[in-house]
N, C-alpha and C. Protein backbone atom coordinates (compact mmCIF):
# COMPACT_ATOMS: atom_id res chain seq x y z
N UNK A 1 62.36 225.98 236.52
CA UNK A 1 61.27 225.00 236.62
C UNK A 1 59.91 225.70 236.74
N UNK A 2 59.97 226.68 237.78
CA UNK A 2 58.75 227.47 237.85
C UNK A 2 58.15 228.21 236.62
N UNK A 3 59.13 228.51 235.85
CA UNK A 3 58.64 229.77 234.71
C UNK A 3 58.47 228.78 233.63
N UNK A 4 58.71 227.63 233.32
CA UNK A 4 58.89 226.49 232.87
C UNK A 4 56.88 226.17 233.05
N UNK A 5 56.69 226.07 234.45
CA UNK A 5 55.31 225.36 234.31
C UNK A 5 54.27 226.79 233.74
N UNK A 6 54.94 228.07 234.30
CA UNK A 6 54.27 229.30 233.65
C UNK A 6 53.96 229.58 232.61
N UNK A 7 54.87 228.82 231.77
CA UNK A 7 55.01 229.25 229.93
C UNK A 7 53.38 227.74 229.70
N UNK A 8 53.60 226.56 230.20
CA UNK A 8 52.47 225.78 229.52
C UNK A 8 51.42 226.36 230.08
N UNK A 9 51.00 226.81 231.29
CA UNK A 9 50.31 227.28 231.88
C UNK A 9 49.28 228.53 231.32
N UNK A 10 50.06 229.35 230.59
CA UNK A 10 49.95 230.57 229.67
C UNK A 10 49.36 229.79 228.74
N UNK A 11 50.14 228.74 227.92
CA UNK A 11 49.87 228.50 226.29
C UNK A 11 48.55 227.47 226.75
N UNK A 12 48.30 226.95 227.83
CA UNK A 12 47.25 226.53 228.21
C UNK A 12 45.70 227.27 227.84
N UNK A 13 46.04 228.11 228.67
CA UNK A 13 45.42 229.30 228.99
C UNK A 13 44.81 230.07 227.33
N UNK A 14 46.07 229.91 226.84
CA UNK A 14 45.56 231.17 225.47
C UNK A 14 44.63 230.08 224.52
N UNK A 15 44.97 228.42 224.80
CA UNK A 15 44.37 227.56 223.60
C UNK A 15 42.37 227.45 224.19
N UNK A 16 42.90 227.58 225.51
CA UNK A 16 41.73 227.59 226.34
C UNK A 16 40.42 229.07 226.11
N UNK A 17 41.07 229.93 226.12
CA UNK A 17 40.70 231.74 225.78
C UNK A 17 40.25 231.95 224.37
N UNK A 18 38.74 231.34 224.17
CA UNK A 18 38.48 231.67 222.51
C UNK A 18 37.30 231.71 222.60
N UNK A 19 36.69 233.06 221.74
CA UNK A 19 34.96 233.45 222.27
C UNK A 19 34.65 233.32 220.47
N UNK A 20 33.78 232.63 220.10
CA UNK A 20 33.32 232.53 218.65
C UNK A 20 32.69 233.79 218.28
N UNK A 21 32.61 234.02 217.33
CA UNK A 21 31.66 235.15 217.05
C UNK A 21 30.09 234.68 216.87
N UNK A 22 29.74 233.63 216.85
CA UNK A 22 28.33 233.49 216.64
C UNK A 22 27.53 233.78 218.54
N UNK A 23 28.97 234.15 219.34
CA UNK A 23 28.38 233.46 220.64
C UNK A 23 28.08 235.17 221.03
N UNK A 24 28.45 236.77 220.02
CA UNK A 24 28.45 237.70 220.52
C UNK A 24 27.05 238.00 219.66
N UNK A 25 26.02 239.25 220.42
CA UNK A 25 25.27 239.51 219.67
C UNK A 25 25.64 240.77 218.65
N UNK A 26 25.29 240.94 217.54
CA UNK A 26 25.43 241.73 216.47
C UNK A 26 24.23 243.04 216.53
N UNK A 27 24.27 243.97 217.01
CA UNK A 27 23.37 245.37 216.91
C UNK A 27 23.07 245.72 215.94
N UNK A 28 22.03 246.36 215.75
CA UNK A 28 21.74 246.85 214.22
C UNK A 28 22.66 248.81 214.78
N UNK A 29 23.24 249.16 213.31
CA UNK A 29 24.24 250.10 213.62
C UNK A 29 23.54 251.21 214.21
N UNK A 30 23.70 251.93 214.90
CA UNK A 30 22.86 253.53 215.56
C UNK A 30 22.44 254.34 214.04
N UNK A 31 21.48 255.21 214.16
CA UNK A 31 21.45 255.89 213.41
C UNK A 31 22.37 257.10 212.89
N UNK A 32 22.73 257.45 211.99
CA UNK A 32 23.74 258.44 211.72
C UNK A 32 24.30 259.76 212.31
N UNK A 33 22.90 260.18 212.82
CA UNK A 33 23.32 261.31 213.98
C UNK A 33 23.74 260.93 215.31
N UNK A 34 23.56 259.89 215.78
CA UNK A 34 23.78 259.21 217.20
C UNK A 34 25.06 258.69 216.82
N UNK A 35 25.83 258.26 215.97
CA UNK A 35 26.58 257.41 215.17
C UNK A 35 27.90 258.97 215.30
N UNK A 36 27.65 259.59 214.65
CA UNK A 36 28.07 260.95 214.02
C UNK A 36 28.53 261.55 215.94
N UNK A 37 27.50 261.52 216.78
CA UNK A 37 28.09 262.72 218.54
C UNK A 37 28.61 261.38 218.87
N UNK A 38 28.45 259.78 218.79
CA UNK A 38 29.30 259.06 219.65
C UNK A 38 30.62 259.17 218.87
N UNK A 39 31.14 259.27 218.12
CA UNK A 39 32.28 259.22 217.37
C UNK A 39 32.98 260.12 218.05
N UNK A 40 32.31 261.58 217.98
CA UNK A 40 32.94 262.87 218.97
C UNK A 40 32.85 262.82 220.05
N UNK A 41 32.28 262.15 220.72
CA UNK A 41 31.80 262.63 222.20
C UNK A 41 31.42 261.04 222.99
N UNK A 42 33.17 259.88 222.98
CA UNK A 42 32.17 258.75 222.91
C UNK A 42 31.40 258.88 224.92
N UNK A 43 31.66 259.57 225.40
CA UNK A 43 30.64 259.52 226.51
C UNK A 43 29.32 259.94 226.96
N UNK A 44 28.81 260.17 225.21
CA UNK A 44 27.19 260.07 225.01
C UNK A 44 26.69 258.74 225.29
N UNK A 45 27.12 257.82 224.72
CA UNK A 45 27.06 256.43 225.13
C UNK A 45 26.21 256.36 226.91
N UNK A 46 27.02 256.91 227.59
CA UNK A 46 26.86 256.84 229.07
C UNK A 46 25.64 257.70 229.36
N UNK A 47 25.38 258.37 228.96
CA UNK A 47 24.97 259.65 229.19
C UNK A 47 23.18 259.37 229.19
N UNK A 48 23.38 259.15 227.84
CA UNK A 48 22.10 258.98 227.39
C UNK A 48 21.25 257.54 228.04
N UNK A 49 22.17 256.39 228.07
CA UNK A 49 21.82 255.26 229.06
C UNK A 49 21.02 255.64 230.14
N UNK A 50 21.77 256.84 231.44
CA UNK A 50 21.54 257.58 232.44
C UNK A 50 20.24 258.13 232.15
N UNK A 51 20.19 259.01 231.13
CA UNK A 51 18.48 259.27 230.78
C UNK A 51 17.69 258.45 230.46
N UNK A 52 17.97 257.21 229.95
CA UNK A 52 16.84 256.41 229.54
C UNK A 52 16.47 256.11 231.11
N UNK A 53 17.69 255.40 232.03
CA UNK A 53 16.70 254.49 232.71
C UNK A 53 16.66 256.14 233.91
N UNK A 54 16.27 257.28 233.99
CA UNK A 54 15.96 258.73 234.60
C UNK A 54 17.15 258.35 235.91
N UNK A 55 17.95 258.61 235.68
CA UNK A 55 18.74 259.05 236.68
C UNK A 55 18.75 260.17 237.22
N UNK A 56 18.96 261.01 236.33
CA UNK A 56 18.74 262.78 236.46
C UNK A 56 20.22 263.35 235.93
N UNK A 57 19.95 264.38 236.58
CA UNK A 57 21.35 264.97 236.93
C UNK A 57 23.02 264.18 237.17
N UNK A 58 23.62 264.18 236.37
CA UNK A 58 25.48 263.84 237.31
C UNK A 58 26.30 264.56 236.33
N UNK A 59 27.44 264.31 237.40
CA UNK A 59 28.60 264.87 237.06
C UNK A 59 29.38 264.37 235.45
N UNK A 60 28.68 263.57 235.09
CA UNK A 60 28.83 262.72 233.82
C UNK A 60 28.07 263.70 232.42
N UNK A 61 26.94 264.23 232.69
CA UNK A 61 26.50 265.36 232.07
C UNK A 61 27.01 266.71 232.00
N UNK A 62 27.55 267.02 232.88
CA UNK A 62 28.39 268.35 232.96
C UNK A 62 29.41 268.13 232.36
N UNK A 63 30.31 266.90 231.96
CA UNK A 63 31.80 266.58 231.33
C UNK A 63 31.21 266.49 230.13
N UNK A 64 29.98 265.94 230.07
CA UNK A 64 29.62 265.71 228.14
C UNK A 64 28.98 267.12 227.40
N UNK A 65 28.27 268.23 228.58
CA UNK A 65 28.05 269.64 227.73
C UNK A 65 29.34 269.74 227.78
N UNK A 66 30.31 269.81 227.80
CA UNK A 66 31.72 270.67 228.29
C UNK A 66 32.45 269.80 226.73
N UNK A 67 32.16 269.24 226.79
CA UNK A 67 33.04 268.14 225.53
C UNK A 67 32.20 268.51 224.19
N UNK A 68 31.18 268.52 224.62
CA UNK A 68 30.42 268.64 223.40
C UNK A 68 30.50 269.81 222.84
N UNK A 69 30.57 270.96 223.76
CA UNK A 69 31.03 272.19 223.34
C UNK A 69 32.27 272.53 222.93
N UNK A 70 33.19 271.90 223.10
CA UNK A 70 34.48 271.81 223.17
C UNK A 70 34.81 271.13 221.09
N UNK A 71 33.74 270.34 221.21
CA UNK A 71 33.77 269.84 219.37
C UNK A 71 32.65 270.60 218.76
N UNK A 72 32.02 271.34 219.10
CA UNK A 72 31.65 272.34 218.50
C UNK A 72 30.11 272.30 217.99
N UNK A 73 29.51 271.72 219.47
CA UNK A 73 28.05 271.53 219.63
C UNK A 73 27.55 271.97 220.87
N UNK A 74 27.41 273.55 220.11
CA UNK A 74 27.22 274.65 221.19
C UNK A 74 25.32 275.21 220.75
N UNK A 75 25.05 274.44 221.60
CA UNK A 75 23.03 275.17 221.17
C UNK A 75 22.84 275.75 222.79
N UNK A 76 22.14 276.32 222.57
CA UNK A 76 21.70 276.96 223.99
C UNK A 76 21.35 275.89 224.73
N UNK A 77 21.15 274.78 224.85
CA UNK A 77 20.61 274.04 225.91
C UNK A 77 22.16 273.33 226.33
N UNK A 78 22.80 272.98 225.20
CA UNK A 78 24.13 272.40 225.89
C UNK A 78 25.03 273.17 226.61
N UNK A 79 25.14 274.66 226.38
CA UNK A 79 25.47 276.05 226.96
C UNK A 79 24.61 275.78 228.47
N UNK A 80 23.20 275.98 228.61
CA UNK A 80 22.65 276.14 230.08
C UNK A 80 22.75 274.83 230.50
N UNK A 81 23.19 273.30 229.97
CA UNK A 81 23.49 271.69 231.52
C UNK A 81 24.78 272.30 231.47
N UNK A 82 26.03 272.67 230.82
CA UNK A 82 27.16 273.03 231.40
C UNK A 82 27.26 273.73 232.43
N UNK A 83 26.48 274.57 232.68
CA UNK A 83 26.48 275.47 233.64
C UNK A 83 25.77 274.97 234.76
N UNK A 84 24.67 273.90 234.79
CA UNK A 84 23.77 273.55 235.88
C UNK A 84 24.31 273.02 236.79
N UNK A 85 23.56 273.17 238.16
CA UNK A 85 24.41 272.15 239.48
C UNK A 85 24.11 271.20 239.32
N UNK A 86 24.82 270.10 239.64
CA UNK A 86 24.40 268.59 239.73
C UNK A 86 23.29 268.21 240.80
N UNK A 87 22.72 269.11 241.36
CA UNK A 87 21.49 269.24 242.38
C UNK A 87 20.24 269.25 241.58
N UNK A 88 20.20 269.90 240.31
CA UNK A 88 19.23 270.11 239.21
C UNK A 88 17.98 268.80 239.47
N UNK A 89 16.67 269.62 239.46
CA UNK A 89 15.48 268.81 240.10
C UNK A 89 15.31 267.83 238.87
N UNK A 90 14.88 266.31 239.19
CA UNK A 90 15.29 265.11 238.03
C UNK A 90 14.20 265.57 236.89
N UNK A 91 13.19 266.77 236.92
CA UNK A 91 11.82 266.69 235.82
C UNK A 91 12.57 267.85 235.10
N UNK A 92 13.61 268.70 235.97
CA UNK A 92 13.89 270.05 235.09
C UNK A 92 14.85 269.42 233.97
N UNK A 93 15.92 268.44 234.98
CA UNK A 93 16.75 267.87 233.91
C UNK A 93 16.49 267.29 232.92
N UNK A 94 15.13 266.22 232.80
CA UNK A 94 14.61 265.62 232.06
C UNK A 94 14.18 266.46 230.71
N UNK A 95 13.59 268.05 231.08
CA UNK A 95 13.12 268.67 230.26
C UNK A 95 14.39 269.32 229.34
N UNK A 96 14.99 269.75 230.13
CA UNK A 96 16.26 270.69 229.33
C UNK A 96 17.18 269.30 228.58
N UNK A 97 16.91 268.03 228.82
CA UNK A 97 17.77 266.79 228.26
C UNK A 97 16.67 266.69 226.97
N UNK A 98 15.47 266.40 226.48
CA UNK A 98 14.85 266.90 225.39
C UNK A 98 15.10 267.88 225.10
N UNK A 99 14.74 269.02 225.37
CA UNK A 99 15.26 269.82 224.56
C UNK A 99 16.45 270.32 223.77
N UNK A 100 17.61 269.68 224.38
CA UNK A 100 19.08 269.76 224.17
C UNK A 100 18.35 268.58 222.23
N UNK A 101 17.92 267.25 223.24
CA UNK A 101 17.78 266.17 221.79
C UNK A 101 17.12 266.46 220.39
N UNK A 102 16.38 267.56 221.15
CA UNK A 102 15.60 268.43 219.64
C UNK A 102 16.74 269.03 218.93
N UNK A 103 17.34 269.86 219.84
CA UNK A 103 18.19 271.08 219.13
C UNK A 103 19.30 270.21 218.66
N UNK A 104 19.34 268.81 218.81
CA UNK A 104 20.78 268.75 218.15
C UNK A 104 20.01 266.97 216.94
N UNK A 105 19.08 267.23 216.69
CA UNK A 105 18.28 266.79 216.26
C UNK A 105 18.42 265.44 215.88
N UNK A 106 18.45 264.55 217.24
CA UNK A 106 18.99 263.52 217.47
C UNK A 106 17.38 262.76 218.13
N UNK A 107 17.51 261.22 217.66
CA UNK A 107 16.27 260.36 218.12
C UNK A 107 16.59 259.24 218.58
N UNK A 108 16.48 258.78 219.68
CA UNK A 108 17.16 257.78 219.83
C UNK A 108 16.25 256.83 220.92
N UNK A 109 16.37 255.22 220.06
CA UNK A 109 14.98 254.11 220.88
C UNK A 109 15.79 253.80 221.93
N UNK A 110 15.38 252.97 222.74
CA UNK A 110 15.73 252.36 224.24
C UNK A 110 17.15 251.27 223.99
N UNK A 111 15.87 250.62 222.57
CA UNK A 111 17.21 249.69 222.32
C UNK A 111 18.45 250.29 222.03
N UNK A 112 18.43 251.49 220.85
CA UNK A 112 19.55 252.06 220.62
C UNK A 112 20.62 252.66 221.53
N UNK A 113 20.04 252.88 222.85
CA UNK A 113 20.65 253.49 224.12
C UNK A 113 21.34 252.01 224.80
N UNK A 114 20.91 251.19 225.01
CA UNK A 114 21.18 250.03 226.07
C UNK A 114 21.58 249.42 224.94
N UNK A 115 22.06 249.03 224.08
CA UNK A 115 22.96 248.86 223.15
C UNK A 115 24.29 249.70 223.24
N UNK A 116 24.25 250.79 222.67
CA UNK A 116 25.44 251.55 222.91
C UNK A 116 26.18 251.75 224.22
N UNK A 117 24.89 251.38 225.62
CA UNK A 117 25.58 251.32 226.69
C UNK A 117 26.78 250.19 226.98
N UNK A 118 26.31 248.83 226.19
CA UNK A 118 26.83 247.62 226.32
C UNK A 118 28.00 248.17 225.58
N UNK A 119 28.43 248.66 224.44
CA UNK A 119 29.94 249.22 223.85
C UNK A 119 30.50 249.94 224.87
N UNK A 120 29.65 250.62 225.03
CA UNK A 120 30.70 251.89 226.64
C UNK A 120 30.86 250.77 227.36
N UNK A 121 30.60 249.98 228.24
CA UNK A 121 31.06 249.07 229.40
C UNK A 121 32.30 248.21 228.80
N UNK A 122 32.07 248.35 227.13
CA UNK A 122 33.24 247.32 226.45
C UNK A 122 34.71 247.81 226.39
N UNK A 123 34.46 249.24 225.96
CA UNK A 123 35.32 250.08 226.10
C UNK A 123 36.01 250.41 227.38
N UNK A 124 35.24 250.83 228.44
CA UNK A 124 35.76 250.70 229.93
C UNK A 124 36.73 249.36 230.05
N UNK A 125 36.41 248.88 229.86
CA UNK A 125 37.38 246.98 230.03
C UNK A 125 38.32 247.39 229.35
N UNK A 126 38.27 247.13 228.00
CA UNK A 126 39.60 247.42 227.58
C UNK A 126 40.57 248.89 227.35
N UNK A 127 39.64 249.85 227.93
CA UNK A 127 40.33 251.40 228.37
C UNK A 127 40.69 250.28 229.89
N UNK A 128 41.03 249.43 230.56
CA UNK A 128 41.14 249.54 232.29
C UNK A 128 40.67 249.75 232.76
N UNK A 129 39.38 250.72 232.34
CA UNK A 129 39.16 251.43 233.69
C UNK A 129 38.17 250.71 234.48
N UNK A 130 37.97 249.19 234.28
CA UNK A 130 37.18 248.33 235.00
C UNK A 130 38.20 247.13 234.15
N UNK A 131 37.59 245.96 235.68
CA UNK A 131 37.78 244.65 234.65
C UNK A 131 36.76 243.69 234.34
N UNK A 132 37.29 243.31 234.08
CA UNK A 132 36.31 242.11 232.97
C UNK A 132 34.85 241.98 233.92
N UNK A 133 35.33 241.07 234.43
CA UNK A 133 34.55 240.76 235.77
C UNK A 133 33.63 241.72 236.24
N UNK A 134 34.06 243.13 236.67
CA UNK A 134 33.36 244.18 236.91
C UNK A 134 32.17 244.82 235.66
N UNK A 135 33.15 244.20 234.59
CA UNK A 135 32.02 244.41 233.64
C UNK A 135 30.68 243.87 233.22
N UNK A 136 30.84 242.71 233.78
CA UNK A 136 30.18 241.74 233.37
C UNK A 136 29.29 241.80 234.53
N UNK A 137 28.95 242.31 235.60
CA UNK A 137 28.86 242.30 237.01
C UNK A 137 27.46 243.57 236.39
N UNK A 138 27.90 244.88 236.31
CA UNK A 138 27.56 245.84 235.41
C UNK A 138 26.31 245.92 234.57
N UNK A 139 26.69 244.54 233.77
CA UNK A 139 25.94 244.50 232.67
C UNK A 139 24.71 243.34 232.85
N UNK A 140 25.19 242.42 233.97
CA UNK A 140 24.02 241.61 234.45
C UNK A 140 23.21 242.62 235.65
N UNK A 141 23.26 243.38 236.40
CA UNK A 141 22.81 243.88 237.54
C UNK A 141 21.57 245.06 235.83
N UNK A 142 22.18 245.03 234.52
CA UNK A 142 21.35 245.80 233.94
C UNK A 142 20.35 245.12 233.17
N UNK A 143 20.51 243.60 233.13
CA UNK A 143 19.42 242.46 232.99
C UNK A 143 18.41 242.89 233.65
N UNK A 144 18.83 242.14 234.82
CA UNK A 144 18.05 242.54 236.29
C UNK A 144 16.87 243.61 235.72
N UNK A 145 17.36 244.89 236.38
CA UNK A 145 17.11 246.11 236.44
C UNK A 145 15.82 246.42 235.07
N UNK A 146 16.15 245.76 233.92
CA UNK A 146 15.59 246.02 232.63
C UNK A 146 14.49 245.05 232.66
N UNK A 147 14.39 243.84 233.24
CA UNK A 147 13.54 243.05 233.11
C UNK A 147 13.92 241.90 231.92
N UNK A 148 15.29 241.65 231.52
CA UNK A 148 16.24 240.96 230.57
C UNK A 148 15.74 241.63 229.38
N UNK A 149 15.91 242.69 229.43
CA UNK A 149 16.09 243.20 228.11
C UNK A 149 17.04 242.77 227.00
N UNK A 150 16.79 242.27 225.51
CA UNK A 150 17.41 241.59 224.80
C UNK A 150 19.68 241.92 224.64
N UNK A 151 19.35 243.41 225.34
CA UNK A 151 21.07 243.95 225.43
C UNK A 151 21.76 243.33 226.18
N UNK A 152 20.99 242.97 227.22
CA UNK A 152 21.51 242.25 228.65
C UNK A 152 21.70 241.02 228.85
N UNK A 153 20.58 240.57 228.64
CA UNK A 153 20.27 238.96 228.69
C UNK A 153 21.06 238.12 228.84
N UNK A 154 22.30 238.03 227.55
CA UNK A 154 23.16 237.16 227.60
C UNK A 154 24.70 237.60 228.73
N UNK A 155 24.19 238.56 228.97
CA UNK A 155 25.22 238.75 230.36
C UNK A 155 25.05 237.72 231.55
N UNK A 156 23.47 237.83 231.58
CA UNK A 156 22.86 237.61 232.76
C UNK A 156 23.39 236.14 232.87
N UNK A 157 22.74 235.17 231.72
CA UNK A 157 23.05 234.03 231.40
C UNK A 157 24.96 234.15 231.20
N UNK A 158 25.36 234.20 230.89
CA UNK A 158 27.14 234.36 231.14
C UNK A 158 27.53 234.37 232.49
N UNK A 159 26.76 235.26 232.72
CA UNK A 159 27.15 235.33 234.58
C UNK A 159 26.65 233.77 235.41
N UNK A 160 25.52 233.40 235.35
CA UNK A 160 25.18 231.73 235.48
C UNK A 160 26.10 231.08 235.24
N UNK A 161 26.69 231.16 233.79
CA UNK A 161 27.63 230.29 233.54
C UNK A 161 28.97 230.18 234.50
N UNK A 162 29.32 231.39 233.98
CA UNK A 162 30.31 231.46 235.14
C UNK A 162 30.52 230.45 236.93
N UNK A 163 29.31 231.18 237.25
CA UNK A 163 28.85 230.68 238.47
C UNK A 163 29.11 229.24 238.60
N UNK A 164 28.48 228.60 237.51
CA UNK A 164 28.38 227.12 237.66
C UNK A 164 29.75 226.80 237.72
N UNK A 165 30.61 227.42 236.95
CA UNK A 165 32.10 226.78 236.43
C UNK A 165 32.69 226.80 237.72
N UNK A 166 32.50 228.21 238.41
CA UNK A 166 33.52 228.17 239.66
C UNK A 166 32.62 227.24 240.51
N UNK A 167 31.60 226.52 240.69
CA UNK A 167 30.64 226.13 241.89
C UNK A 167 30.88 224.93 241.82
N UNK A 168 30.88 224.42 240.54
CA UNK A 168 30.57 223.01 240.62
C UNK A 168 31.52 222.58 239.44
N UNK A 169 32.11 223.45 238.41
CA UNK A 169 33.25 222.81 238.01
C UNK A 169 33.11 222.12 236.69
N UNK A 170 32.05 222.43 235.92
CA UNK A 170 31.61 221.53 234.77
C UNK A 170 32.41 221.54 233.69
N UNK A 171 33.61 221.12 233.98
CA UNK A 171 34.93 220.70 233.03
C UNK A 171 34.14 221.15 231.96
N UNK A 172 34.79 221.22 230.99
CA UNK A 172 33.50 220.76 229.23
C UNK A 172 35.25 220.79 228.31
N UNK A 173 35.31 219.67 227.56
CA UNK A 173 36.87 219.70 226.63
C UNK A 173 36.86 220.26 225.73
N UNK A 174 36.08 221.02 225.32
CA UNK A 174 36.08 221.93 224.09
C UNK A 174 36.93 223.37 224.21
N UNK A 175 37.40 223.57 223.49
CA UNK A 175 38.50 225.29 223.69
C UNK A 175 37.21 226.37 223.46
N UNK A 176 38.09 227.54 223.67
CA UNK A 176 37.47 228.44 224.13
C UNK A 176 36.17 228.17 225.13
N UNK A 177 36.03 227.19 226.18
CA UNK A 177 35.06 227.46 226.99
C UNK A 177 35.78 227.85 228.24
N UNK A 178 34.86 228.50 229.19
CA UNK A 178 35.36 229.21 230.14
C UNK A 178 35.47 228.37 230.96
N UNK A 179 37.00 228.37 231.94
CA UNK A 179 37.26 227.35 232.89
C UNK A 179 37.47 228.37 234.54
N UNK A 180 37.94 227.63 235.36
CA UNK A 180 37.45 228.81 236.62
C UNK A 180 39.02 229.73 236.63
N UNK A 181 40.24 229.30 236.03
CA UNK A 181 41.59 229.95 236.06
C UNK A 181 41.42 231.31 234.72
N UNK A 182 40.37 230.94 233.78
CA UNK A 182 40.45 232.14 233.04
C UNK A 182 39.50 232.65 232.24
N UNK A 183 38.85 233.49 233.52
CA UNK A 183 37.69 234.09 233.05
C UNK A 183 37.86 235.14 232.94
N UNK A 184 38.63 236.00 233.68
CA UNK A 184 38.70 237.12 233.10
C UNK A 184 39.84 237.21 232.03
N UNK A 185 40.33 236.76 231.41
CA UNK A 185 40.96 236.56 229.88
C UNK A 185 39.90 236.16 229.05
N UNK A 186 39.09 235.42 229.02
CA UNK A 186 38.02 234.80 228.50
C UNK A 186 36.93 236.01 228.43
N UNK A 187 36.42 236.78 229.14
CA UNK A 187 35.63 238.00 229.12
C UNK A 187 36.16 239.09 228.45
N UNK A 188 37.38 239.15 228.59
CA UNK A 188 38.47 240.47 228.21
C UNK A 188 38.25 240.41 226.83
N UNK A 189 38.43 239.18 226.29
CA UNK A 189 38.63 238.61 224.61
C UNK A 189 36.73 238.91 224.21
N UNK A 190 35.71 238.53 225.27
CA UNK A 190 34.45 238.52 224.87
C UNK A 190 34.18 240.43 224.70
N UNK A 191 34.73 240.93 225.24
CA UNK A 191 34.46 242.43 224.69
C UNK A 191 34.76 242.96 223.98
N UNK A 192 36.40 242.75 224.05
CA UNK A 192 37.13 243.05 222.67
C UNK A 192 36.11 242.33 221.18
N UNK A 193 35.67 241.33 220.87
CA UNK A 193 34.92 241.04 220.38
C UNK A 193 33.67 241.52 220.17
N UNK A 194 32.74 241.65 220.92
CA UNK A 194 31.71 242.49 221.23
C UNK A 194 31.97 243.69 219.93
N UNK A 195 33.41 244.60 220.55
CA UNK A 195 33.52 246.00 220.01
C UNK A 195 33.63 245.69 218.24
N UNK A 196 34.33 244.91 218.48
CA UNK A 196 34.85 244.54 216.61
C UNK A 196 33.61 244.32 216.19
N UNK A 197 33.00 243.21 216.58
CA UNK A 197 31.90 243.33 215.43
C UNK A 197 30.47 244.18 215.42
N UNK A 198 30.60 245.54 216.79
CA UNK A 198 29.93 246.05 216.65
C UNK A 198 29.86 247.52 216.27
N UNK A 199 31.00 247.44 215.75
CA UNK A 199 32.10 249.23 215.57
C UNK A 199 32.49 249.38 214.35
């Protein structure tokens, strides 16, 4: 009886779990060299995010000279952050992080960074290594933070939505809208999506 109400419950659930594609935004593609080290190295993605909004120094930069060298993007500047402490003062890092972008003669806009960041957080979800929820959590706190920058935005607003659904419950009978039993299936499917039509 129980596994019985589980199975409609599920097929409930999956008729319920449907993200349109007009509802994901579409990126214009990275440029070919940015395109070309995320392919090898997809935790440039992260990396470079970290420099846009000046983080400095982490342990996230020391794994990407080490990788990067490892596929065979060895310039003297990716040679001296492999080696740097993660203590590295945030203006030295800043400088030796240009210079690394010269030598590997890579250009890359804000948008193009906080774009590609939104694929890395997509990827995290469906690598596990976050969930949905956490992602989405992530990617609105980078609304915020940006001043709704056009990458974010619709997180921010998603996350509202959300809110309302669990708060107040705004049924709506249409499929694929998000109900409060499955949102994170409903988000899971919105990234996986995300990646497809932006990969």
């Amino acid at each position: 009886m129980n596994q019985n109400k589980d199975e409609i419950s599920k097929k409930r659930l999956m008729m319920e779990t449907n993200v349109e594609d007009y509802s994901i935004d579409i990126f214009p593609q990275p440029n070919d060299r940015l395109k070309s080290i995320i392919q090898a190295v997809p935790i440039t993605r992260l990396v470079l995010f970290q420099y846009k909004r000046l983080k400095g120094m982490t342990k996230e930069w020391k794994s990407w000279a080490w990788e990067m060298m490892e596929k065979g993007f060895q310039t003297p500047g990716i040679i001296q952050l492999a080696g740097e402490d993660v203590n590295l003062a945030q203006f030295e890092h800043a400088s030796l992080i240009e210079s690394i972008l010269k030598e590997l003669e890579l250009e890359v806009t804000t948008d193009e960074v906080y774009q590609q960041y939104v694929l890395y957080i997509a990827h995290q979800v469906l690598d596990n290594m976050i969930s949905a929820e956490e992602g989405l959590k992530i990617l609105t706190q980078e609304a915020i933070n940006t001043d709704d920058h056009n990458a974010f935005i619709d997180f921010n607003i998603l996350d509202d939505e959300i809110d309302l659904e669990r708060n107040y419950y705004c049924k709506n009978d249409k499929d694929g809208i998000i109900y409060e039993d499955n949102v994170e299936d409903w988000l899971h499917l919105y990234f996986e999506r995300i990646i497809k039509l932006n990969e």
